[in-house]
Each structure stands twice: as C-alpha cells, then as structure tokens.
N, C-alpha and C. Protein backbone atom coordinates (compact mmCIF):
# COMPACT_ATOMS: atom_id res chain seq x y z
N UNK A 1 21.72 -24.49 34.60
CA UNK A 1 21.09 -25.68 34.05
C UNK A 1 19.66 -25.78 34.58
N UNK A 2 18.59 -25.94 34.21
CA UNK A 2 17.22 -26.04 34.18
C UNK A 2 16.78 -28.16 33.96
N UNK A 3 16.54 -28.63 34.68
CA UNK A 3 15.74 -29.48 35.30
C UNK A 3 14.46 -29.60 35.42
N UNK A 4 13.81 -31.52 35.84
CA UNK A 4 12.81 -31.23 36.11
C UNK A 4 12.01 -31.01 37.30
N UNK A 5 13.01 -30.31 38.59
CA UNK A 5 13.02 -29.87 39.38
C UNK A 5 12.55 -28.56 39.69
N UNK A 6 13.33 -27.81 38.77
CA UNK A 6 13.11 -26.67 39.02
C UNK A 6 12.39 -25.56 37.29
N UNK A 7 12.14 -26.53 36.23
CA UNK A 7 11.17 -26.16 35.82
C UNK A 7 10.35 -25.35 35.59
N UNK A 8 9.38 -25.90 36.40
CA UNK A 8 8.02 -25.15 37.21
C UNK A 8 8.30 -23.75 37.99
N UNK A 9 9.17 -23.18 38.42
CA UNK A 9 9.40 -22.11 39.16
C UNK A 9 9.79 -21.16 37.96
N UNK A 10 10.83 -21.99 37.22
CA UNK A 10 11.53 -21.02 35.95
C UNK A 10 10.57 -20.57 34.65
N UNK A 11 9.89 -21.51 34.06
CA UNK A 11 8.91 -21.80 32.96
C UNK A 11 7.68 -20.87 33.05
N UNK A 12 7.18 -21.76 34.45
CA UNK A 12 5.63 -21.98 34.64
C UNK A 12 4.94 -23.36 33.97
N UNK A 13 5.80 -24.13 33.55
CA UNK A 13 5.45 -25.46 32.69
C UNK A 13 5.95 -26.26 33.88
N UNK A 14 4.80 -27.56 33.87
CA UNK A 14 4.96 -28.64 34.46
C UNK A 14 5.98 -29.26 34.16
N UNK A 15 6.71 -30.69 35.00
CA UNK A 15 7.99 -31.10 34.83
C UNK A 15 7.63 -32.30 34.10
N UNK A 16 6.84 -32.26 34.02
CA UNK A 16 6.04 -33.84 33.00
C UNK A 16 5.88 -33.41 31.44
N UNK A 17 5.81 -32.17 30.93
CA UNK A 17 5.52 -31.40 30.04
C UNK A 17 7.40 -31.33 29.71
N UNK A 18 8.29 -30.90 30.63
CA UNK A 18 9.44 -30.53 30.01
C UNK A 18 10.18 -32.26 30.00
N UNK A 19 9.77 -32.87 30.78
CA UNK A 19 10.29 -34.12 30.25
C UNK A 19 9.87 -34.90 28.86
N UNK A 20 8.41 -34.72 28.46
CA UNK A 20 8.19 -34.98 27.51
C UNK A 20 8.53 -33.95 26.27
N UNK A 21 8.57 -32.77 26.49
CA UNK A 21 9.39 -32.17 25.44
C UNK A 21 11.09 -32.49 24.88
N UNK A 22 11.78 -32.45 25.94
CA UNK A 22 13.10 -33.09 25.85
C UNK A 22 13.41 -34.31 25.08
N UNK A 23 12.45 -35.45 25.38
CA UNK A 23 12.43 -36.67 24.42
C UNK A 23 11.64 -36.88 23.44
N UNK A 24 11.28 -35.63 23.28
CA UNK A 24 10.62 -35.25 21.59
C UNK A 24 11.47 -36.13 20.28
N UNK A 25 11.35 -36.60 19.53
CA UNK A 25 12.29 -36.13 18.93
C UNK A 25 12.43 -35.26 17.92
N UNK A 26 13.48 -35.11 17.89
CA UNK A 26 14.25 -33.56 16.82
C UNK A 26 14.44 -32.73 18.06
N UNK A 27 14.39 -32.61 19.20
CA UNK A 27 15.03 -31.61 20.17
C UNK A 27 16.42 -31.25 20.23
N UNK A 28 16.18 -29.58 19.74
CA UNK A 28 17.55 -29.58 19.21
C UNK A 28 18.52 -29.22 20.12
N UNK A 29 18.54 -29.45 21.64
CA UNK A 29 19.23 -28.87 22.79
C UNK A 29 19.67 -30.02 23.19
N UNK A 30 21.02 -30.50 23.65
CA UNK A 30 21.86 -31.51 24.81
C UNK A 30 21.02 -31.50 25.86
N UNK A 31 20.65 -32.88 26.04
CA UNK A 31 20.00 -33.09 27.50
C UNK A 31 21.48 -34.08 28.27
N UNK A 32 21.62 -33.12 29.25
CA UNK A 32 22.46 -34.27 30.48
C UNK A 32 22.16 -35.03 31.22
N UNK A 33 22.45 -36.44 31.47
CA UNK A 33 21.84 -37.15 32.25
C UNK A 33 22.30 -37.38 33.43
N UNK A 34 22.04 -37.13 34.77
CA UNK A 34 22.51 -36.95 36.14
C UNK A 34 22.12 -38.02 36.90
N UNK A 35 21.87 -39.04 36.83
CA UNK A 35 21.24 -39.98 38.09
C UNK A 35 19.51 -40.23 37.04
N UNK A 36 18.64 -39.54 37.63
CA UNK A 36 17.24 -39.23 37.18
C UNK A 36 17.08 -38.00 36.65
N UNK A 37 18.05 -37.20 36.97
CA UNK A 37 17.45 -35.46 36.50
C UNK A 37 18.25 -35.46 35.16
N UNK A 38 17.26 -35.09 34.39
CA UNK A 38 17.49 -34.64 32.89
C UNK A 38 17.60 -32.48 33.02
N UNK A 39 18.99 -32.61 32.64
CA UNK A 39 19.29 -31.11 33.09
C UNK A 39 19.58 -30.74 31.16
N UNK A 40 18.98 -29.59 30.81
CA UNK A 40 19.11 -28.37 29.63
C UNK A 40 19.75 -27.37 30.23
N UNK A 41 20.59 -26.76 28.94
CA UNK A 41 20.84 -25.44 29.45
C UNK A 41 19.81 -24.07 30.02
N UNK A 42 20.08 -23.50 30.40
CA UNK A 42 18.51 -22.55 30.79
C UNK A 42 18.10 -21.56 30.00
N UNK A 43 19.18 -20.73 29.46
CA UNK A 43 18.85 -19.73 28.42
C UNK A 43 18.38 -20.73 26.93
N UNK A 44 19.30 -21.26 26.77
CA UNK A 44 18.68 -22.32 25.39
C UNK A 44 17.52 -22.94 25.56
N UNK A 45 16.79 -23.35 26.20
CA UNK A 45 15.58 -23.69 26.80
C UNK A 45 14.61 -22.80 26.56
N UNK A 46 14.55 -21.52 27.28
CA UNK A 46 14.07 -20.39 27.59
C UNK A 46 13.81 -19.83 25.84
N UNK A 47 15.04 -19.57 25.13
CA UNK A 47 15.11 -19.57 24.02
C UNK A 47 14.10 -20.31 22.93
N UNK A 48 14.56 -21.40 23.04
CA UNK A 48 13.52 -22.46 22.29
C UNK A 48 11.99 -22.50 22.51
N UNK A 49 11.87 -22.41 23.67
CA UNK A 49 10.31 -22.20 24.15
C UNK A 49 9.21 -21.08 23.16
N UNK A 50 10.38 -19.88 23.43
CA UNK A 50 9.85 -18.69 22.39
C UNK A 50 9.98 -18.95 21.31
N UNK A 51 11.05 -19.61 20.73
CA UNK A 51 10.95 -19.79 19.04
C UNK A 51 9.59 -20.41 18.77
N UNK A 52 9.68 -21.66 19.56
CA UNK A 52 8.38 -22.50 19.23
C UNK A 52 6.82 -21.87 19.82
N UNK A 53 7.00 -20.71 19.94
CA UNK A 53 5.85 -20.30 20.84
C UNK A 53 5.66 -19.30 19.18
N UNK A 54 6.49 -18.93 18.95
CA UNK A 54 5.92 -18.05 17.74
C UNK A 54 6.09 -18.57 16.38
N UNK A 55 6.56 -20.16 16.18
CA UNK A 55 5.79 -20.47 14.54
C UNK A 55 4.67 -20.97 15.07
N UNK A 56 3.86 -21.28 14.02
CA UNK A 56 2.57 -21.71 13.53
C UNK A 56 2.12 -22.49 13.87
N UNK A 57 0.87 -22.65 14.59
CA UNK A 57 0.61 -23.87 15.25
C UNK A 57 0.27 -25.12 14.68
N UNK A 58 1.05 -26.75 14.83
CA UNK A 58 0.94 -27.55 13.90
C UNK A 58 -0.68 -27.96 14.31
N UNK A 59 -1.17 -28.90 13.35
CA UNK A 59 -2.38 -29.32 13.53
C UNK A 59 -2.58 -30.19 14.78
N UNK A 60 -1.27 -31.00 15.54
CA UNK A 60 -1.68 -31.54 16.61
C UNK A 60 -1.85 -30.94 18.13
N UNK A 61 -1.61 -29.52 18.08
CA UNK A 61 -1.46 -28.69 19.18
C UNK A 61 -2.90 -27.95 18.54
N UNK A 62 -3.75 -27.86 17.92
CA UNK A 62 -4.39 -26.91 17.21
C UNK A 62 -6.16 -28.23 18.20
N UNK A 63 -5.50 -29.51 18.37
CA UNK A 63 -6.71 -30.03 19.14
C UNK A 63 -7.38 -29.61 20.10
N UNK A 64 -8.99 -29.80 20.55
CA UNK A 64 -9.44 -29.27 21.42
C UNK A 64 -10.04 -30.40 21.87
N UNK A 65 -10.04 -30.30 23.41
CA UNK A 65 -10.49 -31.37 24.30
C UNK A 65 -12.12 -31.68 23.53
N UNK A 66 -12.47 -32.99 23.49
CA UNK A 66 -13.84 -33.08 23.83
C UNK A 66 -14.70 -32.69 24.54
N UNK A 67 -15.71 -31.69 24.26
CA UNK A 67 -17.04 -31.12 25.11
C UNK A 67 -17.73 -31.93 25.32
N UNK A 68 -18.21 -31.97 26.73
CA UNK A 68 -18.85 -32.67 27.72
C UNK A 68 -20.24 -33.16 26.91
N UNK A 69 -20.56 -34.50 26.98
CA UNK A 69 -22.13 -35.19 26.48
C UNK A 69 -22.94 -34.05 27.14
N UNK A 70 -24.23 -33.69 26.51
CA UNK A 70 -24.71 -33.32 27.30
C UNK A 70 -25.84 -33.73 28.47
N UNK A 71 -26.45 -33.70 29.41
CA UNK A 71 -27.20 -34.57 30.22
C UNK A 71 -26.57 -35.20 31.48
N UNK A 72 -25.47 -35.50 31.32
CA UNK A 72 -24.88 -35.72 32.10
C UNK A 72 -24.20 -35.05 33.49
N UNK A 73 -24.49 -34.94 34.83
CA UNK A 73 -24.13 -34.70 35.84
C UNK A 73 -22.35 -34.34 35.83
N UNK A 74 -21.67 -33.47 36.09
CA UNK A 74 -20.07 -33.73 36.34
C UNK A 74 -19.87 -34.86 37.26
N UNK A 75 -19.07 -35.63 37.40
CA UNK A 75 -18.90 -36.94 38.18
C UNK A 75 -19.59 -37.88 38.46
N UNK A 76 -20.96 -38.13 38.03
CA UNK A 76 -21.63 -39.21 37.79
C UNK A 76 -21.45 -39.77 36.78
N UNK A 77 -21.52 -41.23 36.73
CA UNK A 77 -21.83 -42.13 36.04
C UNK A 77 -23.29 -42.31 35.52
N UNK A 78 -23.20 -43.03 34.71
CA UNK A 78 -24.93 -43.22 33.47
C UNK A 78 -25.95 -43.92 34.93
N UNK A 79 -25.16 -44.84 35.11
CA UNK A 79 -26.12 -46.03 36.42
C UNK A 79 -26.05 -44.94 37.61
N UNK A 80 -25.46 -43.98 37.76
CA UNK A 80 -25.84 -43.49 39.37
C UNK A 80 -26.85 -43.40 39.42
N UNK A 81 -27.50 -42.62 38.19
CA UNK A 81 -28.82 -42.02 38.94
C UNK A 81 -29.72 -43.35 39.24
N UNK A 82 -29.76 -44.28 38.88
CA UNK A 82 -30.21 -45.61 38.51
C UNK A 82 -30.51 -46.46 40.19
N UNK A 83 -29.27 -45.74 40.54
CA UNK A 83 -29.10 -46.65 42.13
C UNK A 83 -27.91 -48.06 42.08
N UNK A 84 -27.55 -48.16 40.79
CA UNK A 84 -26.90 -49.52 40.28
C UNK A 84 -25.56 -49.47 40.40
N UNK A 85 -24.40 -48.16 40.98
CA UNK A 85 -23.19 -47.68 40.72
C UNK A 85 -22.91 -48.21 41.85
N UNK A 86 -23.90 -48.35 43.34
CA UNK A 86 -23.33 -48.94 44.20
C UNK A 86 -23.80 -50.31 44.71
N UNK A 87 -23.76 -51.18 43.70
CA UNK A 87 -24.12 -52.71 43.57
C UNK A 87 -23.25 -53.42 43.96
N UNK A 88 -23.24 -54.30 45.30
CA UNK A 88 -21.72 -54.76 45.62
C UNK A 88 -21.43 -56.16 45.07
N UNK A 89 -22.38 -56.76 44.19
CA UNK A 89 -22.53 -57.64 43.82
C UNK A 89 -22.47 -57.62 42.47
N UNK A 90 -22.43 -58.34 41.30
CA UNK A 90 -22.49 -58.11 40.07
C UNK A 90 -23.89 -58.48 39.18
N UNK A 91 -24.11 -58.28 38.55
CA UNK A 91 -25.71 -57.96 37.93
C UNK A 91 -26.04 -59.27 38.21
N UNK A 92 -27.19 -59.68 38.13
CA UNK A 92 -27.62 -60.89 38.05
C UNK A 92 -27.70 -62.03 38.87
N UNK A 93 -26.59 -62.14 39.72
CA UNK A 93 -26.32 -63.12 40.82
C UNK A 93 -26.31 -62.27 42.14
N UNK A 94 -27.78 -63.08 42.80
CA UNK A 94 -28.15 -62.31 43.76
C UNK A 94 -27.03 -62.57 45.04
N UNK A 95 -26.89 -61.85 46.35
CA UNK A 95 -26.10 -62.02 47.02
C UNK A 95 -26.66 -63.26 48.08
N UNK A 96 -25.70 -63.89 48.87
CA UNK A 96 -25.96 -64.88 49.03
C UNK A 96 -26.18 -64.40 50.63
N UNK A 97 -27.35 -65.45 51.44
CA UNK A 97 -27.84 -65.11 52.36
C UNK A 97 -27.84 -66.38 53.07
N UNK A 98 -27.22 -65.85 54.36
CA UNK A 98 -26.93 -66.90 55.84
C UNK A 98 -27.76 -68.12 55.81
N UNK A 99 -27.45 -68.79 55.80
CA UNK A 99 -28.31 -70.26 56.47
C UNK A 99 -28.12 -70.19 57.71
C-alpha cells in the first residue's frame, strides 16, 4: 500500500501532489482511509501514473507559470528601492514624538 508517507521515496512526487491527485475526481483507484493516511494500492498507482503520463496533455497541465515583470530585482518589492518597504509607520501619519 503506498501513502502519503511514503510517496516521495516510491514516486518521486510530493505527498501534497498525491493527496491532491487521489481526491481528483474520477480517480479510478480505492483510497483507504486509516486515521489521516490515505493508503492506494502501489502497483495500481504506479500503473495509473504511466497511463496518465502517456495520454495527451489536457490544456490545464499544458499551463506555464508567469514570466517574471521585467525590471524588477528577485525579492524586492516596487517601494524597496524607494526606502518606503521599511516604514514602521503608515504613509502619511507622522510618528509620534516624546513630550
């Protein structure tokens, strides 16, 4: 029986990936329910993976991530360069100072 435990060792697919495959629906394999572990058989699994690995790719697997704006720094924000990302205050209302 194949889990989302052990998965990742058997597959190479994440256990977040085989949990969301399992509650697909139309999944045509018995899922058992154990406590929290959703257990498949392993060869039927293994099986299915390849069937679906060799039809045709539908149009929603056929998506490609969005390419990066360009101009933009990796991990900055628009205001970093600005100096404004680390404003501990909120725009406009200046911070308030000791009497």
């Amino acid at each position: 029986m194949l889990s989302q435990k052990n998965v990742e060792a058997v597959t190479g697919i994440p256990a977040r990936v085989f949990l969301d495959t399992i509650r697909a629906p139309g999944f045509p394999l018995p899922v058992t329910k154990l406590g929290k572990l959703r257990l498949v058989p392993r060869e039927a699994f293994v099986a299915y993976l390849r069937a679906r690995n060799e039809e045709p790719a539908s149009p929603r697997r056929l998506l490609v991530p969005r390419a990066r704006r360009p101009g933009r720094a990796a991990g900055r924000s628009r205001c970093a360069s600005r100096g404004s990302a680390r404003r501990p205050w909120p725009r406009g209302i200046p911070p308030r100072r000791p009497t």
